[in-house]
Protein backbone atom coordinates (compact mmCIF):
# COMPACT_ATOMS: atom_id res chain seq x y z
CA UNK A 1 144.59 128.95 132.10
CA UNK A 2 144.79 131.06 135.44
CA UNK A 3 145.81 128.98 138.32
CA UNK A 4 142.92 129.08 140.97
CA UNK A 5 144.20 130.25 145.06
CA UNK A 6 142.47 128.24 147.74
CA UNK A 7 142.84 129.27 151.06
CA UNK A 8 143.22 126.66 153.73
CA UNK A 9 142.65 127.26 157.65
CA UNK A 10 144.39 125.44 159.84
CA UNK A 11 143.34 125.50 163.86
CA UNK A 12 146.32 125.66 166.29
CA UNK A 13 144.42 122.75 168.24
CA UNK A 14 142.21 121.26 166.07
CA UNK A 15 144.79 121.38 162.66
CA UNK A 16 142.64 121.67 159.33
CA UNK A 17 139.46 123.54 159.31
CA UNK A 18 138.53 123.69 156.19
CA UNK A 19 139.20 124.92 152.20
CA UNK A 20 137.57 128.25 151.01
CA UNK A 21 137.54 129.30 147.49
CA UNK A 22 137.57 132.86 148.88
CA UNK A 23 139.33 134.59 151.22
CA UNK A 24 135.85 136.25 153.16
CA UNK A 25 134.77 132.60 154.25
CA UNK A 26 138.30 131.42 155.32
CA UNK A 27 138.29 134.82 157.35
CA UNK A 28 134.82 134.06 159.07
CA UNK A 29 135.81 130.12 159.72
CA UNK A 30 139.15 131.45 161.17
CA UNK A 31 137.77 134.07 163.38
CA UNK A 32 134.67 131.50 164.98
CA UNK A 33 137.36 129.41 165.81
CA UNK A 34 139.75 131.94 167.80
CA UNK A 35 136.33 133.30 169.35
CA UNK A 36 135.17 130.16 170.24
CA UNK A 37 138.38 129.02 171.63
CA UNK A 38 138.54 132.73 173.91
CA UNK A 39 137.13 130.73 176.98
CA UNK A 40 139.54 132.88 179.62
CA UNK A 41 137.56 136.13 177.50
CA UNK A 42 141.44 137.70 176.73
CA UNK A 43 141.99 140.71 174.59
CA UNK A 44 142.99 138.34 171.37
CA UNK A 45 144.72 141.29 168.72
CA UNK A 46 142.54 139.73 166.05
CA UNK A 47 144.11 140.85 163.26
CA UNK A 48 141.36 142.57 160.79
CA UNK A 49 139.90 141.13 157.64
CA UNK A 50 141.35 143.98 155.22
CA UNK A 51 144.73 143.46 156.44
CA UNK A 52 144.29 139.55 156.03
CA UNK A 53 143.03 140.75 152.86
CA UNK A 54 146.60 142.92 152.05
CA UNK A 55 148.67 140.26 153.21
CA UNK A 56 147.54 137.45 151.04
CA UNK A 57 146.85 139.74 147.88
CA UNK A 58 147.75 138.09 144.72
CA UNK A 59 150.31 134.97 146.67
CA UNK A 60 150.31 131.87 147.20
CA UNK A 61 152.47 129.91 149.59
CA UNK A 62 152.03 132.46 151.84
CA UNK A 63 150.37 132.07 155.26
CA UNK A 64 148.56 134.73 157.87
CA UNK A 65 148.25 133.85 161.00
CA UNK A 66 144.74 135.67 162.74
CA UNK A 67 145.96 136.38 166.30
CA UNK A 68 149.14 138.63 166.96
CA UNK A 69 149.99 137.96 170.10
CA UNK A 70 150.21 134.66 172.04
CA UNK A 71 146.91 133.03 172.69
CA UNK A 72 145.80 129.52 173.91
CA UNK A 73 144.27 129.07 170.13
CA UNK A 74 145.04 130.35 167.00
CA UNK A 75 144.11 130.32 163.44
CA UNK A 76 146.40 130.30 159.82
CA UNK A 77 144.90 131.13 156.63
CA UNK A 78 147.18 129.99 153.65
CA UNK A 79 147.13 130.76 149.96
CA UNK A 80 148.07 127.64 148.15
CA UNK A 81 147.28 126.71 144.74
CA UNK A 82 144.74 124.56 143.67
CA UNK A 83 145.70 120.85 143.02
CA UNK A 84 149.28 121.63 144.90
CA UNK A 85 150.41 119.71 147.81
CA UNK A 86 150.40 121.35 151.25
C-alpha cells in the first residue's frame, strides 16, 4: 500500500490552517493568508506555486515556507505522512 502525503499549513500567527490532500489547495490557503495578513501592502517575495511544487516533490517531512524574506506573517506548507504525528 502507497503511503498517502498530506500537506499541512501552518500560519506564523494564527498556527494550523488547515490539511490538504493536495498540494494546489494548501498553496491557495497559504497564499490568502500571507495576502490577507499584507495590511502595510509590502512587496512579500511570495514564493511561486511551481517552485512550492519542486520543493515538496515526492517528500515528506519536509517543509516550504511561502514568503522569502521577513514579513509580519507567514505561511509553511509541510509534507507529512498520513496517520504520522506532527
Amino acid at each position: 500500500m502507497k503511503n498517502k502525503i498530506v500537506f499541512v499549513v501552518s500560519g506564523s500567527e494564527d498556527g494550523l490552517l488547515g490539511v490538504y490532500g493536495n498540494k494546489k489547495q494548501a498553496y491557495k490557503c497559504a497564499l490568502k493568508y500571507v495576502q490577507d495578513g499584507n495590511w502595510r501592502g509590502n512587496d512579500l517575495g511570495i514564493i511561486s506555486y511551481s517552485k512550492v511544487c519542486k520543493e515538496l516533490k515526492g517528500v515528506y517531512n519536509y517543509s516550504v515556507e511561502l514568503i522569502e524574506s521577513y514579513s509580519d506573517y507567514n505561511a509553511t506548507i509541510s509534507a507529512v505522512l498520513f496517520n504520522e504525528k506532527i
